[in-house]
PDB file of N, CA and C in Angstrom:
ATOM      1  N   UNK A   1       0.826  -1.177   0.000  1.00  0.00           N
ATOM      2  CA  UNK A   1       0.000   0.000   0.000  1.00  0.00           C
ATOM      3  C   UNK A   1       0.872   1.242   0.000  1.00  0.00           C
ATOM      4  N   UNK A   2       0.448   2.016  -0.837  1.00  0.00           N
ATOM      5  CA  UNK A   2       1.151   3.253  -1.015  1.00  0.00           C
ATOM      6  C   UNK A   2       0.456   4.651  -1.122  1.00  0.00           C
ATOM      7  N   UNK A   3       1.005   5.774  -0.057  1.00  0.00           N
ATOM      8  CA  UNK A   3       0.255   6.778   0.566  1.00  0.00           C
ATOM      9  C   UNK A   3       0.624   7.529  -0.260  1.00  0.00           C
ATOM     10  N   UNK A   4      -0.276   8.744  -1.240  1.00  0.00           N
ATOM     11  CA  UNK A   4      -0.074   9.353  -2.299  1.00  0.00           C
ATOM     12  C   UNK A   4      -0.398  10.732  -1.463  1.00  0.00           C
ATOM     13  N   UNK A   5       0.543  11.849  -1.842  1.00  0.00           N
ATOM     14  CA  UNK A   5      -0.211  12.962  -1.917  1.00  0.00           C
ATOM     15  C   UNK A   5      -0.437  13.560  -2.922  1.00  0.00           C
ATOM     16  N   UNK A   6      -1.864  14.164  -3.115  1.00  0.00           N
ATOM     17  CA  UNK A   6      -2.702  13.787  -4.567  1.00  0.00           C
ATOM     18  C   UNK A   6      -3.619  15.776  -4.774  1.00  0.00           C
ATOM     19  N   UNK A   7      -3.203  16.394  -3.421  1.00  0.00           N
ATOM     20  CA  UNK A   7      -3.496  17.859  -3.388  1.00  0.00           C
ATOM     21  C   UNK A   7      -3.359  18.658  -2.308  1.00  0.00           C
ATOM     22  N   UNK A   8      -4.546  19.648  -2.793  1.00  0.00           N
ATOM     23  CA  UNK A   8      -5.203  20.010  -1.037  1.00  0.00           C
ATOM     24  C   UNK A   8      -6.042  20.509  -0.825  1.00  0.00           C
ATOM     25  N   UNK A   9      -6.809  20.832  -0.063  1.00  0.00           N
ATOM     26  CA  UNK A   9      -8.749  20.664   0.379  1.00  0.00           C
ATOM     27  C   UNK A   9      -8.935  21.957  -0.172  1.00  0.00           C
ATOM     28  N   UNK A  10      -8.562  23.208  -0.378  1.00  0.00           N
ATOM     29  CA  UNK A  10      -9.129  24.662  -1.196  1.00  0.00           C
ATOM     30  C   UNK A  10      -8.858  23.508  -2.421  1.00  0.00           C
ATOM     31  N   UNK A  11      -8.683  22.591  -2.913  1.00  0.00           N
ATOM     32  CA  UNK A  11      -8.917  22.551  -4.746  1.00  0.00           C
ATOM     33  C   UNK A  11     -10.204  22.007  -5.160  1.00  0.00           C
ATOM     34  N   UNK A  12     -10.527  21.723  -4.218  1.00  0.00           N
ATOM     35  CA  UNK A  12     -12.266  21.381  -4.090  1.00  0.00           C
ATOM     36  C   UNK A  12     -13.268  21.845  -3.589  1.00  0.00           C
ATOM     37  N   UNK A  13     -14.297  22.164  -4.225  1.00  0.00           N
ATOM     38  CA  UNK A  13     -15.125  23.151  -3.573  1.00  0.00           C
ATOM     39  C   UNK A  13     -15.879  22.178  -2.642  1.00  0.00           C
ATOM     40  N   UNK A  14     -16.906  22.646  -2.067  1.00  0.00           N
ATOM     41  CA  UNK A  14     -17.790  21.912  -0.743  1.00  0.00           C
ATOM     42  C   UNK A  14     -19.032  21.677  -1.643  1.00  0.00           C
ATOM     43  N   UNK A  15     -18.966  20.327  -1.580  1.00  0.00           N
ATOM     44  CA  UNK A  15     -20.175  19.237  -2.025  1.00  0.00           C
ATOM     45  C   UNK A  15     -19.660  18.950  -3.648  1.00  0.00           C
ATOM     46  N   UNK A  16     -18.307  19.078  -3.970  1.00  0.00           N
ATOM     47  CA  UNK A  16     -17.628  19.358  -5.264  1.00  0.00           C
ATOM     48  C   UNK A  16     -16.517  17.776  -5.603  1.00  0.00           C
ATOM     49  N   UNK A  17     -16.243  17.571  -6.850  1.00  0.00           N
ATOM     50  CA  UNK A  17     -15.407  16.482  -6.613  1.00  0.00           C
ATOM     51  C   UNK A  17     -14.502  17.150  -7.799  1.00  0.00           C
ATOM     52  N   UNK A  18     -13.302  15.606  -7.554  1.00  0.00           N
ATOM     53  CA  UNK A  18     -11.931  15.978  -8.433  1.00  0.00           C
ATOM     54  C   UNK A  18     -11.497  14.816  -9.182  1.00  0.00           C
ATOM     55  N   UNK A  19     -10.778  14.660 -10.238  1.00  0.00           N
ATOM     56  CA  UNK A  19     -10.542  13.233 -10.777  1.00  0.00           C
ATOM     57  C   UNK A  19      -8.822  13.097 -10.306  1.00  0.00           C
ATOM     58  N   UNK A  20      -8.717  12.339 -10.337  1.00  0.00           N
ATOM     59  CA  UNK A  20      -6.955  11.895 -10.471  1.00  0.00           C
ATOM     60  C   UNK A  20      -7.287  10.496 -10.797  1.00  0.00           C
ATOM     61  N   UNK A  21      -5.640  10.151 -11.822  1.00  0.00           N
ATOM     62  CA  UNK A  21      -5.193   8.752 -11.818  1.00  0.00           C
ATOM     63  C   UNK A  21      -4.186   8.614 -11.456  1.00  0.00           C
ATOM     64  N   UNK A  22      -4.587   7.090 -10.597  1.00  0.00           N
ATOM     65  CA  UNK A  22      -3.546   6.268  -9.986  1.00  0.00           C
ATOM     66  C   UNK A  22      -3.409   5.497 -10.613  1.00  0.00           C
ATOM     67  N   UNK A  23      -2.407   4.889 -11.341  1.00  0.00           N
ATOM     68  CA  UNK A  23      -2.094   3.522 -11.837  1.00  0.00           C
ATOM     69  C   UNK A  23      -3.171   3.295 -12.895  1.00  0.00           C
ATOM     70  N   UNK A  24      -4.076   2.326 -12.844  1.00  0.00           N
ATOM     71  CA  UNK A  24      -4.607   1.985 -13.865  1.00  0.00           C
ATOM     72  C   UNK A  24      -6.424   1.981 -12.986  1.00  0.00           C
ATOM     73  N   UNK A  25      -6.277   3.275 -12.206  1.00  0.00           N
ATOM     74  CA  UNK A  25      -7.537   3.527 -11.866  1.00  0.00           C
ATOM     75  C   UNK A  25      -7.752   5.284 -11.806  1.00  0.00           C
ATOM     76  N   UNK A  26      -9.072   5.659 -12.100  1.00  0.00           N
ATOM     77  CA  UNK A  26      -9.202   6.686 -12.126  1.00  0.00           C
ATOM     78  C   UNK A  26     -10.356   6.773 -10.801  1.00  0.00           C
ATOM     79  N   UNK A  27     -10.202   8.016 -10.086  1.00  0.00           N
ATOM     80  CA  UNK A  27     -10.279   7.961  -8.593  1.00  0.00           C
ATOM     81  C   UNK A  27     -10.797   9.360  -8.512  1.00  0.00           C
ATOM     82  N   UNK A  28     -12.250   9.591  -8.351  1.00  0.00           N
ATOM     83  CA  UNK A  28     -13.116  10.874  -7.767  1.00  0.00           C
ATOM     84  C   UNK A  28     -13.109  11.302  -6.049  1.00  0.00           C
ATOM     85  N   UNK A  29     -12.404  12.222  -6.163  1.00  0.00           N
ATOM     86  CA  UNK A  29     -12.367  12.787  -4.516  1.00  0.00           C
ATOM     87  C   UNK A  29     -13.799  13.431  -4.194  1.00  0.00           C
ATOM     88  N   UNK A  30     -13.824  13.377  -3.437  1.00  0.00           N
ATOM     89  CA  UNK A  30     -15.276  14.570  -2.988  1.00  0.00           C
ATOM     90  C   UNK A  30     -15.159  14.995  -1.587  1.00  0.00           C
ATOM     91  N   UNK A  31     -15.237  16.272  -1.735  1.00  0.00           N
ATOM     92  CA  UNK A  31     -15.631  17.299  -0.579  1.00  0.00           C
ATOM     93  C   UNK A  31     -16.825  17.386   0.278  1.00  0.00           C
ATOM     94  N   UNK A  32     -17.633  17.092   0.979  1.00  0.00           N
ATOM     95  CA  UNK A  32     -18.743  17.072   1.846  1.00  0.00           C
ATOM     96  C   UNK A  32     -18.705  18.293   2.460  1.00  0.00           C
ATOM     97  N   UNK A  33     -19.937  18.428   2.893  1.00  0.00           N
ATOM     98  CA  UNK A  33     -20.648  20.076   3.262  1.00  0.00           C
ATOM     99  C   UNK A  33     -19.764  19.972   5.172  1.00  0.00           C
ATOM    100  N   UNK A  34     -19.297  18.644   5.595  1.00  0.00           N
ATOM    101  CA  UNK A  34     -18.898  18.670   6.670  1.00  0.00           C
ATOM    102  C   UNK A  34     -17.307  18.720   6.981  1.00  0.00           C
ATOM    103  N   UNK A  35     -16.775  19.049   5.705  1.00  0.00           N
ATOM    104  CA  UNK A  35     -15.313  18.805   5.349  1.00  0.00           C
ATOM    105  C   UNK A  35     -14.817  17.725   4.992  1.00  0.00           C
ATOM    106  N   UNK A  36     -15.229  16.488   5.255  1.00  0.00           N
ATOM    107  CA  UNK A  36     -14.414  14.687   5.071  1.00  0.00           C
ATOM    108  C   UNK A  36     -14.507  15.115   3.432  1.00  0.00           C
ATOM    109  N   UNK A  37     -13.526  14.533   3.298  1.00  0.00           N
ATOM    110  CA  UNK A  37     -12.998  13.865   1.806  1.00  0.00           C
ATOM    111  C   UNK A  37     -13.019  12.304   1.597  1.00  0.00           C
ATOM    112  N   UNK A  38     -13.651  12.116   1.006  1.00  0.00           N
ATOM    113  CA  UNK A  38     -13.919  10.833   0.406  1.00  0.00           C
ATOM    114  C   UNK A  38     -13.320  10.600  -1.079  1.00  0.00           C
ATOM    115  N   UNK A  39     -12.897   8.965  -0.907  1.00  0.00           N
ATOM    116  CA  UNK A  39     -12.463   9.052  -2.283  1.00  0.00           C
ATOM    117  C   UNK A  39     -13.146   7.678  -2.721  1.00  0.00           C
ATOM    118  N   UNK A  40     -13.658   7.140  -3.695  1.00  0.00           N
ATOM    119  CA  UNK A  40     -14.189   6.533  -4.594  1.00  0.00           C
ATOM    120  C   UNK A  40     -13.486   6.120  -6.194  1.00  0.00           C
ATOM    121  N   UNK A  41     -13.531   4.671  -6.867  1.00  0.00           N
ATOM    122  CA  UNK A  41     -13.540   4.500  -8.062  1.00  0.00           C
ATOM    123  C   UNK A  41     -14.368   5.421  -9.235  1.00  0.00           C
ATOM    124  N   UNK A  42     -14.107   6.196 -10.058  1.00  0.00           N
ATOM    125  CA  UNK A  42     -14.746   6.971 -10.550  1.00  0.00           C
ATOM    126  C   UNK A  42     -15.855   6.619 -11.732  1.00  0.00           C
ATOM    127  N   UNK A  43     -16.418   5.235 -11.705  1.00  0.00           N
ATOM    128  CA  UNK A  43     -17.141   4.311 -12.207  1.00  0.00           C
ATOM    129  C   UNK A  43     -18.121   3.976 -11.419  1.00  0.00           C
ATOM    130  N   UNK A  44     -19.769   4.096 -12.270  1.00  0.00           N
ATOM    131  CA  UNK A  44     -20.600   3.475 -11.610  1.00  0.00           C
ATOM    132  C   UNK A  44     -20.822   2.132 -11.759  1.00  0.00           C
ATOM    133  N   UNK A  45     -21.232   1.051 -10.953  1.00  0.00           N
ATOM    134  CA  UNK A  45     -21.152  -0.238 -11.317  1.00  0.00           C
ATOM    135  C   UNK A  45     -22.326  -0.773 -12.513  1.00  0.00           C
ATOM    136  N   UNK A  46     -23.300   0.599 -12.650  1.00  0.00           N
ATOM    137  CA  UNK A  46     -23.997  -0.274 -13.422  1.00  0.00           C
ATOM    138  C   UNK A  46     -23.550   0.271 -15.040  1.00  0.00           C
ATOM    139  N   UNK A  47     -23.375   0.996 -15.213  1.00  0.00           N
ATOM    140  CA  UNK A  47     -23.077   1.225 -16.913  1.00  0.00           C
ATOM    141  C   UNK A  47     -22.186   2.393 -16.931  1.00  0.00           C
ATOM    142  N   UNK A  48     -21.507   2.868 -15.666  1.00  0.00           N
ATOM    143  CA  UNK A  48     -19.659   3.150 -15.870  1.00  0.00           C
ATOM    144  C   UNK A  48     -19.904   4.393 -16.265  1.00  0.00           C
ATOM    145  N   UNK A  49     -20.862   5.735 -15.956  1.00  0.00           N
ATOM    146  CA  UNK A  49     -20.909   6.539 -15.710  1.00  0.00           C
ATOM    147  C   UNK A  49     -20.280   7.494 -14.557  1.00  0.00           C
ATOM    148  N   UNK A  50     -19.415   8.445 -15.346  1.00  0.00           N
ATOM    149  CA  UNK A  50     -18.611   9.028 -14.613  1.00  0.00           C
ATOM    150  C   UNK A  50     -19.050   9.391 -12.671  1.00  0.00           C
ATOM    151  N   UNK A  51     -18.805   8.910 -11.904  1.00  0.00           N
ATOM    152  CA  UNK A  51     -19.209   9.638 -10.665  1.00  0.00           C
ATOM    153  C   UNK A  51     -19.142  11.298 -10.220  1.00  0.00           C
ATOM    154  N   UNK A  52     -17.943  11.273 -10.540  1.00  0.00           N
ATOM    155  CA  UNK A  52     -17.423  12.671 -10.117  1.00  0.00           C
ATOM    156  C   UNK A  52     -18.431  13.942 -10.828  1.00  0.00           C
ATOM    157  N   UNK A  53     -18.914  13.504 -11.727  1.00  0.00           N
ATOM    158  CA  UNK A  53     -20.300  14.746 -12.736  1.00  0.00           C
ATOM    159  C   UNK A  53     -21.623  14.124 -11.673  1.00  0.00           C
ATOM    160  N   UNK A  54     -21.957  13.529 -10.502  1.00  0.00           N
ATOM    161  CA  UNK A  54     -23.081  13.469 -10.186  1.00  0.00           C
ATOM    162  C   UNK A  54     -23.407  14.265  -9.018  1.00  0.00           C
ATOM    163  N   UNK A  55     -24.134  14.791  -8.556  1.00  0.00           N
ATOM    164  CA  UNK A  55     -24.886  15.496  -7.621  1.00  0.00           C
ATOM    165  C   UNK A  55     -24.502  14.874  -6.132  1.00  0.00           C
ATOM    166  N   UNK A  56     -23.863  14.903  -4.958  1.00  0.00           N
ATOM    167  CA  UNK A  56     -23.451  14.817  -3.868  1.00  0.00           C
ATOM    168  C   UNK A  56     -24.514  15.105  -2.606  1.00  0.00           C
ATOM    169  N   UNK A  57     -25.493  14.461  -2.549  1.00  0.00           N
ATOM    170  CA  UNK A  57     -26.406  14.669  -0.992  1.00  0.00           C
ATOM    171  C   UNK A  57     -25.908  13.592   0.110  1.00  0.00           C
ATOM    172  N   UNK A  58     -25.328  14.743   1.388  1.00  0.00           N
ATOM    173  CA  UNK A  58     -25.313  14.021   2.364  1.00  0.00           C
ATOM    174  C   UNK A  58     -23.661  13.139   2.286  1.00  0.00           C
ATOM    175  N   UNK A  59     -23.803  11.778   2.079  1.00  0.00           N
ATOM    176  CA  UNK A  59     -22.487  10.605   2.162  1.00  0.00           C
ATOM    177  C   UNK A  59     -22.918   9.933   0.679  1.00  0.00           C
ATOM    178  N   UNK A  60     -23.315  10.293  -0.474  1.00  0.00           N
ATOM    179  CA  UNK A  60     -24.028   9.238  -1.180  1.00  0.00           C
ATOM    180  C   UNK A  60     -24.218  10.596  -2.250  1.00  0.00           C
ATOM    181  N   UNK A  61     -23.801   9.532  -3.431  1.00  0.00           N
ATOM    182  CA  UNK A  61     -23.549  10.275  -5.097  1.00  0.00           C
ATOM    183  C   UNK A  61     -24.649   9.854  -5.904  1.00  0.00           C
ATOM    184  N   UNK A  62     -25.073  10.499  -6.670  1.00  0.00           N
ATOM    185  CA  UNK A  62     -25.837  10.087  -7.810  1.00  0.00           C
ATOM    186  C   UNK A  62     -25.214   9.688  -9.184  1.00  0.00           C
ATOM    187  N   UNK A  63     -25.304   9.057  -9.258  1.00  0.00           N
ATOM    188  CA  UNK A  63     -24.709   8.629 -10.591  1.00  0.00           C
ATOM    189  C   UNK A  63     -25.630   9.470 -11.642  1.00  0.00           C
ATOM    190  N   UNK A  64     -24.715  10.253 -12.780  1.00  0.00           N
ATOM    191  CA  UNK A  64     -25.396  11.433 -13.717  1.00  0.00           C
ATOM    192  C   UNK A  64     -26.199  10.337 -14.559  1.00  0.00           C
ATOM    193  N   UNK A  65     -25.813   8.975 -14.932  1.00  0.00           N
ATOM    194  CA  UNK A  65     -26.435   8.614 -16.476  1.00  0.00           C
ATOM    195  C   UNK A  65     -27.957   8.253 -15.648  1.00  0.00           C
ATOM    196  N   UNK A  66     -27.962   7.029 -14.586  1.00  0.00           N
ATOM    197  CA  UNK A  66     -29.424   6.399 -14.400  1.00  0.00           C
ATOM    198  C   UNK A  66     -29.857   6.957 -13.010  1.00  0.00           C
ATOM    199  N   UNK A  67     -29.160   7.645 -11.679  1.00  0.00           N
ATOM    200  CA  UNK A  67     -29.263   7.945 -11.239  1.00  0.00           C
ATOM    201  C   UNK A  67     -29.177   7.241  -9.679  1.00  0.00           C
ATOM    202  N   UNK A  68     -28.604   5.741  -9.743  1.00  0.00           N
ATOM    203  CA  UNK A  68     -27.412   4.878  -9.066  1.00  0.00           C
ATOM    204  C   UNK A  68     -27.187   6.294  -7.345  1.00  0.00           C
ATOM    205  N   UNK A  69     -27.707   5.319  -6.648  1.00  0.00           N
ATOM    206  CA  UNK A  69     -27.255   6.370  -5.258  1.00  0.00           C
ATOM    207  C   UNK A  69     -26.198   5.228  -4.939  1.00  0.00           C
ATOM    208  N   UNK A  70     -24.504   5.698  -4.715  1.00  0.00           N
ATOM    209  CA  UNK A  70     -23.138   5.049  -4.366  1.00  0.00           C
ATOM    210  C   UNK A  70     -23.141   5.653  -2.836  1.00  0.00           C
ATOM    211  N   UNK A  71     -22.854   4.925  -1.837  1.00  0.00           N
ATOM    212  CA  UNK A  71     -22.499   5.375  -0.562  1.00  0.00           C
ATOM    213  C   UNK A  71     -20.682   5.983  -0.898  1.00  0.00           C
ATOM    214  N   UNK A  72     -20.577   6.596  -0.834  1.00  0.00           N
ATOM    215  CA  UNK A  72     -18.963   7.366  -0.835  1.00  0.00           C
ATOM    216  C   UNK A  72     -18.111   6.785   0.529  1.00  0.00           C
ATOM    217  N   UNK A  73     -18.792   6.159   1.186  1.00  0.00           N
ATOM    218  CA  UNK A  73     -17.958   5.420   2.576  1.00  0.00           C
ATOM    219  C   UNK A  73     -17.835   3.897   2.354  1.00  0.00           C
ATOM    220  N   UNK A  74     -18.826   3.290   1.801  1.00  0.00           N
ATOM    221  CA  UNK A  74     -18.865   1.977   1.596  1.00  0.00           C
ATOM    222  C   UNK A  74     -18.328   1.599   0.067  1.00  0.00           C
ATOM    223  N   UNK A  75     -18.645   2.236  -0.936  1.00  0.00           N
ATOM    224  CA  UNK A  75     -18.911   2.273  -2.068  1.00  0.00           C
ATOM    225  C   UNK A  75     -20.096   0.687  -2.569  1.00  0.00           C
ATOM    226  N   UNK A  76     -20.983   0.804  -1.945  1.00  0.00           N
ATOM    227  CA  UNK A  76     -21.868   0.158  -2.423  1.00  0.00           C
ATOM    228  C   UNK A  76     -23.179   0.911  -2.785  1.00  0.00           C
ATOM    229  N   UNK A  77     -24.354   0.160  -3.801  1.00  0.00           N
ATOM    230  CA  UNK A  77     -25.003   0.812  -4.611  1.00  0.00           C
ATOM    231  C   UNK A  77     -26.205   0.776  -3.587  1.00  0.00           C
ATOM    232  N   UNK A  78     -27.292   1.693  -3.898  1.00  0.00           N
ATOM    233  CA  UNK A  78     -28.581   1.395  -2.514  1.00  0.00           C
ATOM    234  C   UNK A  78     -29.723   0.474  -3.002  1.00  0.00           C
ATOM    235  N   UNK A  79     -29.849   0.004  -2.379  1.00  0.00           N
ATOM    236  CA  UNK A  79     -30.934  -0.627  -2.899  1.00  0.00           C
ATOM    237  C   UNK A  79     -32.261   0.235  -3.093  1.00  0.00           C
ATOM    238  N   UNK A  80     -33.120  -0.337  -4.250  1.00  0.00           N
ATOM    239  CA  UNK A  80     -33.021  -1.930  -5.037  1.00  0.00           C
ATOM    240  C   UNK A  80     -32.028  -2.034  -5.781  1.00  0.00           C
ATOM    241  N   UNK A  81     -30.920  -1.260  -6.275  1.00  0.00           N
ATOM    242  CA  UNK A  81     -29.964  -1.330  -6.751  1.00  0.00           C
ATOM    243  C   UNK A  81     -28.845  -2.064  -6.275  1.00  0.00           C
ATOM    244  N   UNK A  82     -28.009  -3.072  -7.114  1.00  0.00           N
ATOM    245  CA  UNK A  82     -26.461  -3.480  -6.223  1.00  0.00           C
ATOM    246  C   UNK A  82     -25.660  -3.687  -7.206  1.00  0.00           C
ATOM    247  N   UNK A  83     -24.286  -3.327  -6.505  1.00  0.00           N
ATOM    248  CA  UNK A  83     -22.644  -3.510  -7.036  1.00  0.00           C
ATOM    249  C   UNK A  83     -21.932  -2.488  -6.292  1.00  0.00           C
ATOM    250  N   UNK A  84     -21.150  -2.438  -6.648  1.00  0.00           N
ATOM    251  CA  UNK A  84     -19.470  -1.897  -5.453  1.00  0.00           C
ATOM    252  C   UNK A  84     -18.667  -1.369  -6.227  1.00  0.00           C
ATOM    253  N   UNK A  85     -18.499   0.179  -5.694  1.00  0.00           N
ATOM    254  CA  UNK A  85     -16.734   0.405  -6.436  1.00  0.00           C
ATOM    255  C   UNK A  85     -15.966   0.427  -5.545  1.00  0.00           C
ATOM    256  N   UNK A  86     -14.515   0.822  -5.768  1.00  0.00           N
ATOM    257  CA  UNK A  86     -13.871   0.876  -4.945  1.00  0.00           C
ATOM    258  C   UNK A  86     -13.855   1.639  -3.938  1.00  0.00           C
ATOM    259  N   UNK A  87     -13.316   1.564  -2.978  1.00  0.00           N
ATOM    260  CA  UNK A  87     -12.749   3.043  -1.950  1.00  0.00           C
ATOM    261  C   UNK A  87     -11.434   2.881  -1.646  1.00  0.00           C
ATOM    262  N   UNK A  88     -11.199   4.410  -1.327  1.00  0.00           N
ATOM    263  CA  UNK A  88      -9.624   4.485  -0.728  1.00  0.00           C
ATOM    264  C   UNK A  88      -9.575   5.705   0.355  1.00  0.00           C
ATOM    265  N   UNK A  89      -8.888   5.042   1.108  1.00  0.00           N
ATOM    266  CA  UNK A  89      -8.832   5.418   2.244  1.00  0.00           C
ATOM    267  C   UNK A  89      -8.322   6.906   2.330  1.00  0.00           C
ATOM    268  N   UNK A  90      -8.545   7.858   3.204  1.00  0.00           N
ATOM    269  CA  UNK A  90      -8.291   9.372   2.461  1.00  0.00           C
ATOM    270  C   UNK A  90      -7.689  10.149   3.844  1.00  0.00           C
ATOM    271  N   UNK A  91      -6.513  10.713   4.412  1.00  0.00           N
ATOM    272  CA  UNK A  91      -6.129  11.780   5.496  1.00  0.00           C
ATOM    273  C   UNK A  91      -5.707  12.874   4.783  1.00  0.00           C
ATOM    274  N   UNK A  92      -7.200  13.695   5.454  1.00  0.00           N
ATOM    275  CA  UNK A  92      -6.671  15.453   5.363  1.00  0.00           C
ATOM    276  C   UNK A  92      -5.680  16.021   6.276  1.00  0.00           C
ATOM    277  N   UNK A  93      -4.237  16.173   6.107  1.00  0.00           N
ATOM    278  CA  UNK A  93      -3.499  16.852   6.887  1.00  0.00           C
ATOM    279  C   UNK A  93      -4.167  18.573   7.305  1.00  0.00           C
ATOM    280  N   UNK A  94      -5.238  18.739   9.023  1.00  0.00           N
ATOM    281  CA  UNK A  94      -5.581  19.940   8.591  1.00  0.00           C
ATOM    282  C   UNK A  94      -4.200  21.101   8.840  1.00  0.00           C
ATOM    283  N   UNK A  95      -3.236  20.733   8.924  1.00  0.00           N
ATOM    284  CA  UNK A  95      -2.136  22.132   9.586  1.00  0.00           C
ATOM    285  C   UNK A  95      -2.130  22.824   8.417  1.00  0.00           C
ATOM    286  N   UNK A  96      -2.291  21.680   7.021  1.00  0.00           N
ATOM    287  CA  UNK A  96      -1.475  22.602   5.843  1.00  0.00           C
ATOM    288  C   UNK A  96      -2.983  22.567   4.806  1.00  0.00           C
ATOM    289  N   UNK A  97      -3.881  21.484   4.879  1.00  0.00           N
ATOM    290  CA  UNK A  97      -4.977  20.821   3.622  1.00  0.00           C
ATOM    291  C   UNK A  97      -4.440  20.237   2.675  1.00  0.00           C
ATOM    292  N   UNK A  98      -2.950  19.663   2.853  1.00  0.00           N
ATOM    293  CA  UNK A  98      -2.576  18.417   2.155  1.00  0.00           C
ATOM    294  C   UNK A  98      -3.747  16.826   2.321  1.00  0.00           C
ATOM    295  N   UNK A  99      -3.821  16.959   0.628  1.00  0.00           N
ATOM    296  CA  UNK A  99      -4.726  15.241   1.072  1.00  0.00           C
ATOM    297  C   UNK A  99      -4.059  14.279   0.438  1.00  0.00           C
ATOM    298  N   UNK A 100      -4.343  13.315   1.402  1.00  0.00           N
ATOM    299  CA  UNK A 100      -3.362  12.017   0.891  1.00  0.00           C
ATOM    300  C   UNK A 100      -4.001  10.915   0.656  1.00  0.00           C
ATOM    301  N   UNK A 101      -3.977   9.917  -0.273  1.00  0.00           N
ATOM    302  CA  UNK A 101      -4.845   9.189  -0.451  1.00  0.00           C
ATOM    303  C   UNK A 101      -4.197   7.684  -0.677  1.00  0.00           C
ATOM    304  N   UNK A 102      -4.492   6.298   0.399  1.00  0.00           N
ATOM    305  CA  UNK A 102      -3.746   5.184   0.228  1.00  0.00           C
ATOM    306  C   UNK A 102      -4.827   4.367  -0.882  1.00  0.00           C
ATOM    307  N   UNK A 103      -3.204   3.890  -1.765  1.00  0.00           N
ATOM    308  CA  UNK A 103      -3.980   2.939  -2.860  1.00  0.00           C
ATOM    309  C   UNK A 103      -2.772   1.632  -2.406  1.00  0.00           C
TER     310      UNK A 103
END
């Protein structure tokens, strides 16, 4: 496992997300109205619609194409819906708003 630093919390607005790639994954950060940063696979499980373009209420994304609610903590889909993306584990350094993200 390897701890990336990947920004810092002003590059995201509040309730806002960001893309980066790691390796051979592309990885949506998101900002919450409570400060946590969450990070997520940037794929929805059902037909691979970008996450990071969907609407952010609460802990839980909308997926833009069908409208797929992803928990951003679990990365699982809500029911009646199911499938899983990834997550990765995310520390906001607050002294500086360096974020670091383990893949």
């Amino acid at each position: 496992m390897s701890k990336l630093h990947v920004g810092n919390i002003d590059d995201i607005d509040v309730k806002g997300s960001r893309t980066l790639r790691i390796r051979d994954k592309q990885i949506a950060l998101f900002r919450l109205s409570d400060g946590e940063v969450l990070a997520v696979e940037n794929r929805c499980p059902h037909k691979g619609g970008a996450l990071s373009e969907g609407m952010v209420c609460g802990r839980v994304v909308h997926c833009p194409l069908h409208d797929w609610k992803i928990d951003l903590r679990s990365g699982s889909a809500h029911e009646p819906d199911h499938g899983c993306v990834d997550t990765f584990e995310v520390e906001v350094d607050r002294s500086n708003g360096s974020i670091y993200v383990t893949i």
